[in-house]
PDB file of N, CA and C in Angstrom:
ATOM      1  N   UNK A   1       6.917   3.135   7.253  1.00  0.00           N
ATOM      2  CA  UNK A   1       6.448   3.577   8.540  1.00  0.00           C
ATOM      3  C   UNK A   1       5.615   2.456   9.163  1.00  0.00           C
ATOM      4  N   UNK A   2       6.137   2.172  10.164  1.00  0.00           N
ATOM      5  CA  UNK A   2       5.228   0.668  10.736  1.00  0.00           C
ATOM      6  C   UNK A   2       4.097   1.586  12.189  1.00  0.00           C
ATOM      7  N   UNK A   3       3.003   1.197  12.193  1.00  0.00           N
ATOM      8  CA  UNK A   3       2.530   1.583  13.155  1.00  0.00           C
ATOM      9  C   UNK A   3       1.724   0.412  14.055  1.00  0.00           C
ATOM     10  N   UNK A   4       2.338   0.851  15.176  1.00  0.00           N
ATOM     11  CA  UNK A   4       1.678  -0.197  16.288  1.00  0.00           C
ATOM     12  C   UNK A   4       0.309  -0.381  16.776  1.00  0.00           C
ATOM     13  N   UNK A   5       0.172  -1.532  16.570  1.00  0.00           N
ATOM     14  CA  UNK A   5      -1.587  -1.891  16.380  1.00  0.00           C
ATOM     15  C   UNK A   5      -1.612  -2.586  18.057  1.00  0.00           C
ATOM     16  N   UNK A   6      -2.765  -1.734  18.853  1.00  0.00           N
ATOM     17  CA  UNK A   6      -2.706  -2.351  20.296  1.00  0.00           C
ATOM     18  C   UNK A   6      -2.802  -3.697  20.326  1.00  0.00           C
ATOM     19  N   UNK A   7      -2.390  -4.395  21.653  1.00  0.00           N
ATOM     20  CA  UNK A   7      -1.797  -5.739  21.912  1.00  0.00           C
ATOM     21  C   UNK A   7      -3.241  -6.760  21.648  1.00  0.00           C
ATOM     22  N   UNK A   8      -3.745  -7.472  21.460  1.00  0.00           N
ATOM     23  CA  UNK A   8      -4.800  -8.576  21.523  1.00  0.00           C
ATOM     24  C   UNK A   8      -5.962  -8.193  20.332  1.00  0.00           C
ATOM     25  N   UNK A   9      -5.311  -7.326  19.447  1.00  0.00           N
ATOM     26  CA  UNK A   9      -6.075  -7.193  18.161  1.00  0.00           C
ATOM     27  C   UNK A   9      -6.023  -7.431  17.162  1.00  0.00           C
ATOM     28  N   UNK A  10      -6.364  -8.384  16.061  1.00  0.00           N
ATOM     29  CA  UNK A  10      -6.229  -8.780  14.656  1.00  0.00           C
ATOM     30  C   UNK A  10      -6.300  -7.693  14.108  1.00  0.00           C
ATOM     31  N   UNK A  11      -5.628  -7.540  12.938  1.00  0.00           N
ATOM     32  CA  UNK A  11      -5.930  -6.635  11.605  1.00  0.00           C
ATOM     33  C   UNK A  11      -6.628  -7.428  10.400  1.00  0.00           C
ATOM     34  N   UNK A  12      -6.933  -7.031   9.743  1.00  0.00           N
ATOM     35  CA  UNK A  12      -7.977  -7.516   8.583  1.00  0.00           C
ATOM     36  C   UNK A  12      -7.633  -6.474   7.580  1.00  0.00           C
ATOM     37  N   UNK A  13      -6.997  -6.575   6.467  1.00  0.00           N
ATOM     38  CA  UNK A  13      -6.662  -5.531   5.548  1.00  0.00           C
ATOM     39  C   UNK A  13      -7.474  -6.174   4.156  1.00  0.00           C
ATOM     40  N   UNK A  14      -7.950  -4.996   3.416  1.00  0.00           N
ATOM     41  CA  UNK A  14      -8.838  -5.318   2.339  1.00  0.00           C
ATOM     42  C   UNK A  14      -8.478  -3.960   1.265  1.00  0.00           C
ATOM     43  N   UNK A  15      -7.660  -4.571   0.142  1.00  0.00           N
ATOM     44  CA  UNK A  15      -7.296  -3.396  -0.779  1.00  0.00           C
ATOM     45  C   UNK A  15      -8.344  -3.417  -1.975  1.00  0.00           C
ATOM     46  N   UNK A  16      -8.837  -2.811  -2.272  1.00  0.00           N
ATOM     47  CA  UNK A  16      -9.530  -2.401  -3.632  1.00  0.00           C
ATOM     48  C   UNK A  16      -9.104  -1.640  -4.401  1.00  0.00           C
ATOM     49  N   UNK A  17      -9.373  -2.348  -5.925  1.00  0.00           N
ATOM     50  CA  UNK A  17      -8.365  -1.294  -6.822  1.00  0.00           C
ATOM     51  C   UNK A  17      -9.387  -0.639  -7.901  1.00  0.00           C
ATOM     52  N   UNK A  18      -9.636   0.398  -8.835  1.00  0.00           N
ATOM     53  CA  UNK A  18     -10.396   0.899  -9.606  1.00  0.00           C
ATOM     54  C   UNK A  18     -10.725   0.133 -10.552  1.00  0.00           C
ATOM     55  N   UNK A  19     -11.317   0.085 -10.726  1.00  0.00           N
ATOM     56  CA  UNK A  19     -11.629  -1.163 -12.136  1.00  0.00           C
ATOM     57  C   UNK A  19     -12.704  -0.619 -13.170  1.00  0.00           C
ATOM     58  N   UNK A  20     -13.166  -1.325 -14.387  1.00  0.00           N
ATOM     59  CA  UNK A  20     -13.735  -0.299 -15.386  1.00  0.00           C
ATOM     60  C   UNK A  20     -15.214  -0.425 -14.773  1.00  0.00           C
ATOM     61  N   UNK A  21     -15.547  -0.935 -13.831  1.00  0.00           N
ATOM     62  CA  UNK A  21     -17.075  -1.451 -13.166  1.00  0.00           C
ATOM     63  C   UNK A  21     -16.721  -0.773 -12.022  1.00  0.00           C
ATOM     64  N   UNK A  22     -16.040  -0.406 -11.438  1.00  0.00           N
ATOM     65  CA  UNK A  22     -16.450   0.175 -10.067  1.00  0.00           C
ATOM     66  C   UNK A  22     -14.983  -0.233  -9.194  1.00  0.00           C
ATOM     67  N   UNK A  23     -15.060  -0.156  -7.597  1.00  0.00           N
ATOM     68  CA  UNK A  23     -14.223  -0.684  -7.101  1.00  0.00           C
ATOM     69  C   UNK A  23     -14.156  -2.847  -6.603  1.00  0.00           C
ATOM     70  N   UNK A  24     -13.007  -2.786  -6.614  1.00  0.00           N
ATOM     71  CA  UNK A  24     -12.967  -4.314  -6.503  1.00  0.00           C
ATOM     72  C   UNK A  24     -11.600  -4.993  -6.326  1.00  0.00           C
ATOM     73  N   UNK A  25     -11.298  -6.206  -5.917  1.00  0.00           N
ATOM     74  CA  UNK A  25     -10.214  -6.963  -5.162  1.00  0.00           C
ATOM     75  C   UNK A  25      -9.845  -7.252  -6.511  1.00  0.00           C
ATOM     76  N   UNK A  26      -8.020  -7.348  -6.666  1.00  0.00           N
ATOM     77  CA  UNK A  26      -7.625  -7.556  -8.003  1.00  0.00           C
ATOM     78  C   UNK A  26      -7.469  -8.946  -8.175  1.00  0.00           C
ATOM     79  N   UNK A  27      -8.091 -10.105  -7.192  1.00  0.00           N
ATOM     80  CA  UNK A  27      -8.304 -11.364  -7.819  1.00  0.00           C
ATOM     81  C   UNK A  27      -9.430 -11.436  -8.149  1.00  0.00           C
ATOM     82  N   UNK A  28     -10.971 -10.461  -7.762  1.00  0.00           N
ATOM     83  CA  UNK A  28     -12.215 -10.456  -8.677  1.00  0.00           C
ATOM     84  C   UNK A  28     -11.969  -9.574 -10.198  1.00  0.00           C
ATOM     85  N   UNK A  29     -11.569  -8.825  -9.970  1.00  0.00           N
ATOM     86  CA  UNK A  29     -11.012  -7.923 -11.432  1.00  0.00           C
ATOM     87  C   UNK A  29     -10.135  -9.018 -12.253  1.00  0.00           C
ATOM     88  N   UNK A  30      -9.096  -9.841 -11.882  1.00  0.00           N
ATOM     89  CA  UNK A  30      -8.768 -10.626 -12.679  1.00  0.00           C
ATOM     90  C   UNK A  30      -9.581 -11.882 -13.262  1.00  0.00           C
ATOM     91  N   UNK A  31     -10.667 -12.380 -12.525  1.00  0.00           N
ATOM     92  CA  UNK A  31     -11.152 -13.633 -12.358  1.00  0.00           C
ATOM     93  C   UNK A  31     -12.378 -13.197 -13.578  1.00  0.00           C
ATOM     94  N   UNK A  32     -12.710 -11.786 -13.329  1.00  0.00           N
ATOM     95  CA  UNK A  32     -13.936 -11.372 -14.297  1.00  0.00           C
ATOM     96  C   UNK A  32     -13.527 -10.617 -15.654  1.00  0.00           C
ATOM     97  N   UNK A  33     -12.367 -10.568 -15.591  1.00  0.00           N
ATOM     98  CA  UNK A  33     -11.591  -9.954 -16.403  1.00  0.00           C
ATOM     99  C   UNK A  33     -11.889  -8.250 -16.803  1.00  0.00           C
ATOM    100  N   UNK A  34     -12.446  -7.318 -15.495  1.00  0.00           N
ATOM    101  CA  UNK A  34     -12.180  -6.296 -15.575  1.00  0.00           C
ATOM    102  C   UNK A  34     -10.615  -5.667 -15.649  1.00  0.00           C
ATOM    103  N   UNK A  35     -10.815  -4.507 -16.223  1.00  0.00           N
ATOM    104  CA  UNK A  35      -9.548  -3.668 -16.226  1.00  0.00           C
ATOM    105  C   UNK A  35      -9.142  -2.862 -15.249  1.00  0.00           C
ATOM    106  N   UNK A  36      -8.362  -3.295 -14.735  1.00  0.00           N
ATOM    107  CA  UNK A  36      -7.367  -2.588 -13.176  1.00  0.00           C
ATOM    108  C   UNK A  36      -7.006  -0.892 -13.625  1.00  0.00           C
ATOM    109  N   UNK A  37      -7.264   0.191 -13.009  1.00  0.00           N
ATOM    110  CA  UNK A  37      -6.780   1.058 -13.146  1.00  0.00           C
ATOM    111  C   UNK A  37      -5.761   1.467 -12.446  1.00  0.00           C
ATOM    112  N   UNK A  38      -4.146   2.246 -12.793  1.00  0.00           N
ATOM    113  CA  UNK A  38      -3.373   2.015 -11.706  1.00  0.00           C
ATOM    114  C   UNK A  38      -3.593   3.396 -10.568  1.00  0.00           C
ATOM    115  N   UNK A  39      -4.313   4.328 -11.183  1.00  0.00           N
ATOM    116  CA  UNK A  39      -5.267   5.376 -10.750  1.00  0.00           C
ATOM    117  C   UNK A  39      -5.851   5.076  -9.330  1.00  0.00           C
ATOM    118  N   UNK A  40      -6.344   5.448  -8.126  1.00  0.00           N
ATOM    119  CA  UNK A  40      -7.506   5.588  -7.802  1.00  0.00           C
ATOM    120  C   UNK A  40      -7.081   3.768  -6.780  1.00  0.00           C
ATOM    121  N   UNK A  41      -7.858   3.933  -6.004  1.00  0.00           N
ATOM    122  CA  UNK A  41      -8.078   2.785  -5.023  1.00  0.00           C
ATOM    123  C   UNK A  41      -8.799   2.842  -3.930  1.00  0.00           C
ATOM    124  N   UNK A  42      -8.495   2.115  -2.916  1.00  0.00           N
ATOM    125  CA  UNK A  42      -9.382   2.421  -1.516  1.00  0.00           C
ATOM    126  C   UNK A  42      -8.701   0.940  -0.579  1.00  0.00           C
ATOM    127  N   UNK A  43      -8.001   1.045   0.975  1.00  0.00           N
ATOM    128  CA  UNK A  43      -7.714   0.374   1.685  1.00  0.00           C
ATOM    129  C   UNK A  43      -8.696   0.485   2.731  1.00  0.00           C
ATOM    130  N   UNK A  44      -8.626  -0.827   3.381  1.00  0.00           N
ATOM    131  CA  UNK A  44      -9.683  -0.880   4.436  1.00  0.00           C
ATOM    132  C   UNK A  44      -9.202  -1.428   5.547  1.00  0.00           C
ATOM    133  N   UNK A  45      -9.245  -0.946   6.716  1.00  0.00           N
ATOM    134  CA  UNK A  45      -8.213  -1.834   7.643  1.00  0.00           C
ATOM    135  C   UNK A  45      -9.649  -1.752   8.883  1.00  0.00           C
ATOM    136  N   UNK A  46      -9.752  -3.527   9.686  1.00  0.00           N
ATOM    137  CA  UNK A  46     -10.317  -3.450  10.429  1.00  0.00           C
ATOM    138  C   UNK A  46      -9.814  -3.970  11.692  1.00  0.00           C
ATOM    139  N   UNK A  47      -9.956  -3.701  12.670  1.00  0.00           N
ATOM    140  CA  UNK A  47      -9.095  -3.898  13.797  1.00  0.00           C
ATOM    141  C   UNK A  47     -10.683  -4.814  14.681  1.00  0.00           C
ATOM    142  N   UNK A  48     -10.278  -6.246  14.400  1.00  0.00           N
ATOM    143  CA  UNK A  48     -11.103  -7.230  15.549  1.00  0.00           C
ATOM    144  C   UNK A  48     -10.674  -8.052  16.529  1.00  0.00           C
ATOM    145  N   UNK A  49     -11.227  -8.246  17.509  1.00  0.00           N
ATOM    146  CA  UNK A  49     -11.310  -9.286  18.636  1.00  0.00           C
ATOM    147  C   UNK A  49     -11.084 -10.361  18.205  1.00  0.00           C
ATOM    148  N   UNK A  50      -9.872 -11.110  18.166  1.00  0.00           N
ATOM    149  CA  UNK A  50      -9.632 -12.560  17.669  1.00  0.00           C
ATOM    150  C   UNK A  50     -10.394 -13.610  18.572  1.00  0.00           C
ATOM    151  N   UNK A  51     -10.657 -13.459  19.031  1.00  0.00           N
ATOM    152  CA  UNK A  51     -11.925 -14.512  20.202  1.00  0.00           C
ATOM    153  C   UNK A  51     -13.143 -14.370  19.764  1.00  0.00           C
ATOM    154  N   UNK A  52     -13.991 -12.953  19.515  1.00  0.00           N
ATOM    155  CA  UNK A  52     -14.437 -13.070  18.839  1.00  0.00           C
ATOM    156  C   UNK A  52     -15.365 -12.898  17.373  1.00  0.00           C
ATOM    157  N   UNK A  53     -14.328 -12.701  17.117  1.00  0.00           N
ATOM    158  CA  UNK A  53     -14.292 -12.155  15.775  1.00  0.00           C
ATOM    159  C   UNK A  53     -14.986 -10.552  15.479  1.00  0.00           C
ATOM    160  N   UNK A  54     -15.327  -9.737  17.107  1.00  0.00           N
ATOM    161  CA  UNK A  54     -16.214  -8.861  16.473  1.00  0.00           C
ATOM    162  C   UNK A  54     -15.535  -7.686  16.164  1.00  0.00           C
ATOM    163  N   UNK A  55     -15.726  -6.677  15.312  1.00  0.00           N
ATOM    164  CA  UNK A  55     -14.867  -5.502  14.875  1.00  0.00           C
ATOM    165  C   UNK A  55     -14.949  -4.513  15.944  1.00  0.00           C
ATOM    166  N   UNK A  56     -13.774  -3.782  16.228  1.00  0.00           N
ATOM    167  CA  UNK A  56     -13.967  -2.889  17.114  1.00  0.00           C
ATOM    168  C   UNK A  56     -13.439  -1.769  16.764  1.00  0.00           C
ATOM    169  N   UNK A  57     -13.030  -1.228  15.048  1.00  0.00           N
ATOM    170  CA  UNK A  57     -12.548  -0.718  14.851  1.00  0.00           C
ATOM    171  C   UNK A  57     -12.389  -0.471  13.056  1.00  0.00           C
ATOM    172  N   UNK A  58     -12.758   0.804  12.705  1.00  0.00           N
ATOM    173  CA  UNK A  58     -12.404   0.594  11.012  1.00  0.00           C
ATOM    174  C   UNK A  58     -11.273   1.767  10.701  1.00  0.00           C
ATOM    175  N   UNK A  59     -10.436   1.706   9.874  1.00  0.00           N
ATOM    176  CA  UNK A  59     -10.251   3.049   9.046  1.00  0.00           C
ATOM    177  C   UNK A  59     -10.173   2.554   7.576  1.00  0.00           C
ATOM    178  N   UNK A  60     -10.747   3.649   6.669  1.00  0.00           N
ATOM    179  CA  UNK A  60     -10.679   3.806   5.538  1.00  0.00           C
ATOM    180  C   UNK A  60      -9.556   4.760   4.735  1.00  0.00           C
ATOM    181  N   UNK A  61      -8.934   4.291   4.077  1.00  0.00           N
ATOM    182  CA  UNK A  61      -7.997   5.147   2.892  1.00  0.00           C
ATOM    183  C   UNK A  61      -8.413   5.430   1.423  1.00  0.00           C
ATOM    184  N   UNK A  62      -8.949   6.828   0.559  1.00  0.00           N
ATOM    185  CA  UNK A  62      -8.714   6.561  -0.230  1.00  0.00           C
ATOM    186  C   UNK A  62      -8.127   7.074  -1.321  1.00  0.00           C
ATOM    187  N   UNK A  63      -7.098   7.003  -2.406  1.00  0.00           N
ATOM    188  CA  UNK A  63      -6.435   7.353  -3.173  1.00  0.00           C
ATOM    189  C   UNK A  63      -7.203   7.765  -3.919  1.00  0.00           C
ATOM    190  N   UNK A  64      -6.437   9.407  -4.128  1.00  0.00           N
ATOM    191  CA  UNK A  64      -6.886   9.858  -5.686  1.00  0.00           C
ATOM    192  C   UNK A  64      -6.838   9.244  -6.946  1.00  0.00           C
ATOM    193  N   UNK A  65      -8.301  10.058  -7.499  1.00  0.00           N
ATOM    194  CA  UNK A  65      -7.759   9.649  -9.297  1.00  0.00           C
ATOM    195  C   UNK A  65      -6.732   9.987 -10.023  1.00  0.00           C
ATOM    196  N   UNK A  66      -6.363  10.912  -9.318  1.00  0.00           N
ATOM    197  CA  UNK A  66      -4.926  11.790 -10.010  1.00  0.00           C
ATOM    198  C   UNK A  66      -3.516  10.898  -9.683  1.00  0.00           C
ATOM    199  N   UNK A  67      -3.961  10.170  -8.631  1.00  0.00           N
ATOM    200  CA  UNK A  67      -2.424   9.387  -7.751  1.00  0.00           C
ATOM    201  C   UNK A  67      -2.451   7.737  -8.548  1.00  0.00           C
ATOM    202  N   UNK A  68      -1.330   7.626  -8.154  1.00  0.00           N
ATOM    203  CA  UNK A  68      -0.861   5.753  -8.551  1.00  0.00           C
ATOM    204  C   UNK A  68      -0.906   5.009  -6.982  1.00  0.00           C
ATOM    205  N   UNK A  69      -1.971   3.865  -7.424  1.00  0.00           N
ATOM    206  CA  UNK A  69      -2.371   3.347  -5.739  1.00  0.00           C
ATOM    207  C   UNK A  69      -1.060   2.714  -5.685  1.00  0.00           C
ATOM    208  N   UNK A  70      -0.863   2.799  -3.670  1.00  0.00           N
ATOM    209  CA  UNK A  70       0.297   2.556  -3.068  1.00  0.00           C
ATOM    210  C   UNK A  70      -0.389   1.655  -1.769  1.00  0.00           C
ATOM    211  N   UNK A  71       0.145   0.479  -2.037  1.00  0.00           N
ATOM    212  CA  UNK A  71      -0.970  -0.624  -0.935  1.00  0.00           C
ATOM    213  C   UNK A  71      -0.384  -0.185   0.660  1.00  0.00           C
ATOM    214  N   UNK A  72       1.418   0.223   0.624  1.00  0.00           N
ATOM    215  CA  UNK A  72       1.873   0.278   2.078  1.00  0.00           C
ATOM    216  C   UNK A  72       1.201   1.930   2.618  1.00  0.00           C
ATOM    217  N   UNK A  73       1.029   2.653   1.577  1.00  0.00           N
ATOM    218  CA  UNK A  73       1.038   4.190   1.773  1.00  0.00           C
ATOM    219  C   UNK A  73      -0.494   3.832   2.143  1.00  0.00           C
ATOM    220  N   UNK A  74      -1.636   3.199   1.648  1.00  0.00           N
ATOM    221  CA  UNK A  74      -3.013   3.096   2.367  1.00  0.00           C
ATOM    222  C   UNK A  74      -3.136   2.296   3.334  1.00  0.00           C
ATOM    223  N   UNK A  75      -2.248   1.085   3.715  1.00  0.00           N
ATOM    224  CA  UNK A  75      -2.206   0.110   4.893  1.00  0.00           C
ATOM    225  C   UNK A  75      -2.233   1.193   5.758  1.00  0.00           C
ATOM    226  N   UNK A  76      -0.741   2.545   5.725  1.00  0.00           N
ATOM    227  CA  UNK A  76      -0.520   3.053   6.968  1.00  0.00           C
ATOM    228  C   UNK A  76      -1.267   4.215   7.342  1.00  0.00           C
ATOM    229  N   UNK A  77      -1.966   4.656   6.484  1.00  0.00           N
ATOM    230  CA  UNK A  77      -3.058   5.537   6.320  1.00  0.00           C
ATOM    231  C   UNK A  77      -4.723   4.727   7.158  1.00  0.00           C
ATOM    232  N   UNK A  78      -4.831   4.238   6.661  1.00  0.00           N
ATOM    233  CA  UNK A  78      -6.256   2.915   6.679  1.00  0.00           C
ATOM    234  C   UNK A  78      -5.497   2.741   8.101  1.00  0.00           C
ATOM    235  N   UNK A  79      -4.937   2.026   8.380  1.00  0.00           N
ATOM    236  CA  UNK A  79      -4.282   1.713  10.328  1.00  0.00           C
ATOM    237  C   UNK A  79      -4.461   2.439  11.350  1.00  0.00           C
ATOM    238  N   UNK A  80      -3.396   3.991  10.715  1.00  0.00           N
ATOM    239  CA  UNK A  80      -3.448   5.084  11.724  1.00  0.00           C
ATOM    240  C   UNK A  80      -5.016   5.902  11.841  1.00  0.00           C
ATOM    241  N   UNK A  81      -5.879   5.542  10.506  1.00  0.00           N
ATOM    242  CA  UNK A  81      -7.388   5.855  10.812  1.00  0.00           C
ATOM    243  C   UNK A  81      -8.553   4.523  12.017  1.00  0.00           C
ATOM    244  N   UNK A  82      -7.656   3.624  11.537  1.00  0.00           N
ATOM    245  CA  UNK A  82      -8.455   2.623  12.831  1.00  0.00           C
ATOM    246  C   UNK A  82      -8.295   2.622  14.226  1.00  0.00           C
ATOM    247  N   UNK A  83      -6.979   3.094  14.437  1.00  0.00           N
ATOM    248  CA  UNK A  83      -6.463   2.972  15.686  1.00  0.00           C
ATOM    249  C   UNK A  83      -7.127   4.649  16.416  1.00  0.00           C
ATOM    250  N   UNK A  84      -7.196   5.540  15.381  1.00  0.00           N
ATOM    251  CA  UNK A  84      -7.320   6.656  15.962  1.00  0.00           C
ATOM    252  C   UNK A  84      -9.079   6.806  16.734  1.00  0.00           C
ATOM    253  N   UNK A  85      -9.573   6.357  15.873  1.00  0.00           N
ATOM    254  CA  UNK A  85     -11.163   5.580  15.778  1.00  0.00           C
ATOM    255  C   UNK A  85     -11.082   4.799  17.318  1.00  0.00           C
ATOM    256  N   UNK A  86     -10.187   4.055  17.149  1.00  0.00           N
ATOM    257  CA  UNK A  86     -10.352   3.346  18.516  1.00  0.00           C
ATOM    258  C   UNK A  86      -9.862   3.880  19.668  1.00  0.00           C
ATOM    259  N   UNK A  87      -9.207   4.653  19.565  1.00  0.00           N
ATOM    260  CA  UNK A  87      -8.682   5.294  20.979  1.00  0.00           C
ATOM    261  C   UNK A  87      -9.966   5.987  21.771  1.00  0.00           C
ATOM    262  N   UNK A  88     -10.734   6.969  20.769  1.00  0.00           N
ATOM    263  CA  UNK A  88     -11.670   7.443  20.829  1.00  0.00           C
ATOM    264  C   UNK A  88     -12.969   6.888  21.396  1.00  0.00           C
ATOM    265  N   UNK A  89     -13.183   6.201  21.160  1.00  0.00           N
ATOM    266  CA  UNK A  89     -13.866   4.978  21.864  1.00  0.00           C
ATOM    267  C   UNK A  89     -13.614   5.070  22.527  1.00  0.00           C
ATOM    268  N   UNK A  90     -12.126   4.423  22.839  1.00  0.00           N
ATOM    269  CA  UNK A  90     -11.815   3.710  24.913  1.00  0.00           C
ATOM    270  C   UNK A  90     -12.138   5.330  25.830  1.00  0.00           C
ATOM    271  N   UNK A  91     -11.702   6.690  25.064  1.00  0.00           N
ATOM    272  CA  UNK A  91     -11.832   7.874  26.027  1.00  0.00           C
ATOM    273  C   UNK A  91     -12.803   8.240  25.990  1.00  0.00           C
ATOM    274  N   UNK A  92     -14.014   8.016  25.399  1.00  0.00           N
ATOM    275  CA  UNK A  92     -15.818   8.477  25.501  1.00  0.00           C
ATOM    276  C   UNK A  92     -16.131   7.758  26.574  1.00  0.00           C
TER     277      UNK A  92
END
């Protein structure tokens, strides 16, 4: 499912995966040699101003402990929560 991110906005995607310390990026979990759980996660999608750099927009995703993390299934989750975030905005 691709969802359309309005025209003149960067995305910034940030996946975190469960680890035996907490949550964390699986090149710090590898680098520190925590253990990846395939359990459990959290996507972060931020929608900024490429000029200049400021955020105008977040959504958060996060996967159960019961579920196997799915990076496209929280991208489009985490997206459709930023964009919805932002619409909201422009109509206040």
């Amino acid at each position: 499912m691709n969802i359309r991110v309005p025209e003149g906005l960067e995305v910034r995607i940030s996946h975190l995966r469960l680890t035996d310390v907490g949550f964390n990026t699986k090149a710090a979990a590898k680098e520190h040699g925590y253990t990846l759980s395939p359990k459990g996660g959290m996507t972060v999608v931020r929608l900024c101003d490429p000029a200049t750099g400021e955020m105008r927009a977040t959504g958060i995703a996060i996967c159960s402990l019961h579920d196997n993390y799915n990076r496209r299934l929280g991208r489009t989750i985490a997206t459709g929560r930023a964009i919805k975030e932002l619409s909201m905005e422009l109509t206040s």
